[in-house]
C-alpha atoms as a PDB file:
ATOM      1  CA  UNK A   1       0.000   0.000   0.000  1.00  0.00           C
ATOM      2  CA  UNK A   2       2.889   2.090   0.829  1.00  0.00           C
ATOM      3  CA  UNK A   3       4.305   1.840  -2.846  1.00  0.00           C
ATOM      4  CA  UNK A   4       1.072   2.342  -4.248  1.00  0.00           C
ATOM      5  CA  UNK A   5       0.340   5.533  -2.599  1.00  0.00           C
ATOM      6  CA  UNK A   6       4.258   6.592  -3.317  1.00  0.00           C
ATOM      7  CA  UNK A   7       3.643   5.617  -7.274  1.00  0.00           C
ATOM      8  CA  UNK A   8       0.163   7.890  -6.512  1.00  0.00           C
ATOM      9  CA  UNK A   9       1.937  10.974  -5.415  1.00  0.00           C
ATOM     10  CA  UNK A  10       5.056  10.542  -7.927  1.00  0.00           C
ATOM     11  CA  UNK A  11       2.675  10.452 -10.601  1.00  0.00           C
ATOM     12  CA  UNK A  12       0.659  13.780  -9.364  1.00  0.00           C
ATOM     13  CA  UNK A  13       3.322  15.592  -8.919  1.00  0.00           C
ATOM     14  CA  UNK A  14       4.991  14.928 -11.886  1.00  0.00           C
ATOM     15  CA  UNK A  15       1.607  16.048 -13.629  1.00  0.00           C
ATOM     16  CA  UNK A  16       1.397  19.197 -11.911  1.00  0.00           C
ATOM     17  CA  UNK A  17       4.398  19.819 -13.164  1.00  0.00           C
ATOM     18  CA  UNK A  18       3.918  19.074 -17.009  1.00  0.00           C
ATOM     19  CA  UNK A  19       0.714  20.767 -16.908  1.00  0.00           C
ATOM     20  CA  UNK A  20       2.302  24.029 -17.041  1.00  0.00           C
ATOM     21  CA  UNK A  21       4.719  23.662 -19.982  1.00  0.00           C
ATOM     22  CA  UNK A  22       2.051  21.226 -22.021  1.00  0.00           C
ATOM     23  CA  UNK A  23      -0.670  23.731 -21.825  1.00  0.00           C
ATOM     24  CA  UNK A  24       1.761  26.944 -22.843  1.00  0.00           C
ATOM     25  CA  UNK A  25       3.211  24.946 -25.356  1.00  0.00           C
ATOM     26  CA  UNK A  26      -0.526  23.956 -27.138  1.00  0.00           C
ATOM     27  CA  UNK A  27      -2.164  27.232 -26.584  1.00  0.00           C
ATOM     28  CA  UNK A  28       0.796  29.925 -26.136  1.00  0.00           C
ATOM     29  CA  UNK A  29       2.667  31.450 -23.693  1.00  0.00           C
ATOM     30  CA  UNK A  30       0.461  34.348 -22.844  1.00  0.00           C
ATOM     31  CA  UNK A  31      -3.010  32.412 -22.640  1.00  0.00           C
ATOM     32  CA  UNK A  32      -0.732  29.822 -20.424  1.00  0.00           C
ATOM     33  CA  UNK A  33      -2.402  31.237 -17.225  1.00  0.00           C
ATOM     34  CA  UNK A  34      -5.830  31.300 -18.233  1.00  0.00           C
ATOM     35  CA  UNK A  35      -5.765  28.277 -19.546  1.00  0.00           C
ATOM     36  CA  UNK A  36      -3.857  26.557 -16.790  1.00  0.00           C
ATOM     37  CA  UNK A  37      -6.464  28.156 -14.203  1.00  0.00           C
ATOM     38  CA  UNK A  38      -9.190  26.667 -16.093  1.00  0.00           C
ATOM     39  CA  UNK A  39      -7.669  23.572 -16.187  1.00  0.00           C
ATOM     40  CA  UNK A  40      -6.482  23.484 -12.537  1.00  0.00           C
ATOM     41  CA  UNK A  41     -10.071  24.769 -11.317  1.00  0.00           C
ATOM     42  CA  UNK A  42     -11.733  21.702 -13.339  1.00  0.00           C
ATOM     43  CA  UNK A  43      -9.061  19.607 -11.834  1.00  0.00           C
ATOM     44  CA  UNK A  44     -10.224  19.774  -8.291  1.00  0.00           C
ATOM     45  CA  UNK A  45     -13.544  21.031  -8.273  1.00  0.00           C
ATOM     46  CA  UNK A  46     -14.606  16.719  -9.276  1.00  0.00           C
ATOM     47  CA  UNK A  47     -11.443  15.718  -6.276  1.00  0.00           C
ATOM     48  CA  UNK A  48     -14.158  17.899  -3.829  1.00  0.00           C
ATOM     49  CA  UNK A  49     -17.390  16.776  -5.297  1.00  0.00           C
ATOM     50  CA  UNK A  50     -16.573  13.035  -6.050  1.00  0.00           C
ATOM     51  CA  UNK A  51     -16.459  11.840  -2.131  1.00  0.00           C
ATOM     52  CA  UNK A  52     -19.904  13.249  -1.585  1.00  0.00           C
ATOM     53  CA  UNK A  53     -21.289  12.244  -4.864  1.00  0.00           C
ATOM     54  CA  UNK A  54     -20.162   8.517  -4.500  1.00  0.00           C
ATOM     55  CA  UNK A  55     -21.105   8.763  -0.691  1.00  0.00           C
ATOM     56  CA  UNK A  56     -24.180   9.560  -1.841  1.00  0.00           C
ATOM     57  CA  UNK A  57     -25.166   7.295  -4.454  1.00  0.00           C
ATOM     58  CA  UNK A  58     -23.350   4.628  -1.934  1.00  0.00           C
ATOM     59  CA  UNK A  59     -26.178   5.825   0.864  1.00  0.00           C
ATOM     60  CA  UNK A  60     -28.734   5.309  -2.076  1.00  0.00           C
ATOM     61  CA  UNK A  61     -27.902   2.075  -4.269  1.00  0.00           C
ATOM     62  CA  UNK A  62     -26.002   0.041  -1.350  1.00  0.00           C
ATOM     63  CA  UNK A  63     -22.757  -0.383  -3.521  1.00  0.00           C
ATOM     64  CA  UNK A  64     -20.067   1.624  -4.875  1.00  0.00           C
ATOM     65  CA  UNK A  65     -20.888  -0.099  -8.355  1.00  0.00           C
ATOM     66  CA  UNK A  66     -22.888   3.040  -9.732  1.00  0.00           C
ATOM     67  CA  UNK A  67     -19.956   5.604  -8.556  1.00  0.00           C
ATOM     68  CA  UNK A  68     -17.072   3.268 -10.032  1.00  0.00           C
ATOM     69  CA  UNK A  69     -19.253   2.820 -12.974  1.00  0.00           C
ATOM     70  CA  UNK A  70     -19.520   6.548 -13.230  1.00  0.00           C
ATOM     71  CA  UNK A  71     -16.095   7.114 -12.815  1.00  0.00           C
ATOM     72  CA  UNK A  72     -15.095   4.583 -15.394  1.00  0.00           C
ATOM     73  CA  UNK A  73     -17.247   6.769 -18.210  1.00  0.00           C
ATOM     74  CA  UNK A  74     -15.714   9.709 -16.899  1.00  0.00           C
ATOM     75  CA  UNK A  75     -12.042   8.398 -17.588  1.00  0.00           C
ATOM     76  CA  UNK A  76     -13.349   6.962 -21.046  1.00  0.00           C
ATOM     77  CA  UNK A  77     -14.897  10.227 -22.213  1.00  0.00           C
ATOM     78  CA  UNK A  78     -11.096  11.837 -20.724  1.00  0.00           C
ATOM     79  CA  UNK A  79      -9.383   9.586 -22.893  1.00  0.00           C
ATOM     80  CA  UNK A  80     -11.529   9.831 -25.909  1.00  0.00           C
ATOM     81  CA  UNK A  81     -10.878  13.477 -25.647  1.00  0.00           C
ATOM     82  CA  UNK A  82      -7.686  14.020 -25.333  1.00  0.00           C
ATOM     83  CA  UNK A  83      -6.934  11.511 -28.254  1.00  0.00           C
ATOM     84  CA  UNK A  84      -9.852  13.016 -30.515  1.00  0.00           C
ATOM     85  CA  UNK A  85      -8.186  16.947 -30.120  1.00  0.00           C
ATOM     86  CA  UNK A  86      -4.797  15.769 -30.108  1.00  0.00           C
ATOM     87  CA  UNK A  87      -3.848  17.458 -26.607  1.00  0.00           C
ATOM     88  CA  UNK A  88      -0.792  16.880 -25.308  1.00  0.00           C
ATOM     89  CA  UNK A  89       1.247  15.611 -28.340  1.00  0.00           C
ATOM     90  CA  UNK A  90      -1.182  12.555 -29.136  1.00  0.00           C
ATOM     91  CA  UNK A  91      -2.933  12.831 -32.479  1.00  0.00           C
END
């Protein structure tokens, strides 16, 4: 568990850090900050709702299948994205 929560926090931080230079380097240098904001603010705005969303749907359906389901579209539709618009350096 250790190691997983390590790999976990390696991995964020080294996304916090390439979010800076990835997003001035696809949409400029001086919308960098507005962007980035946008991005950061859509970021964790889900990391705040997501606890009481699943909690909720947990206190309503008995299981966590309906917020893991959720979350598994979620990261889909992410992916899809990304891919589709070429962010990031894959086209």
């Amino acid at each position: 568990m250790l190691a997983a929560i390590a790999g976990l926090g390696l991995c964020c931080g080294a996304l916090i850090a390439v979010f800076p230079a990835a997003i001035g380097s696809t949409f400029g240098v001086l919308a960098g900050p507005r962007i980035y904001g946008r991005v950061f603010t859509e970021w964790g705005l889900p990391g705040l709702a997501a606890p009481w969303a699943s909690a909720a749907l947990y206190d309503t359906t008995g299981s966590y299948n309906v917020p893991l389901a959720g979350a598994a579209v979620i990261s889909v539709a992410s992916i899809t994205n990304t891919l589709a618009f070429g962010i990031g350096g894959a086209k």
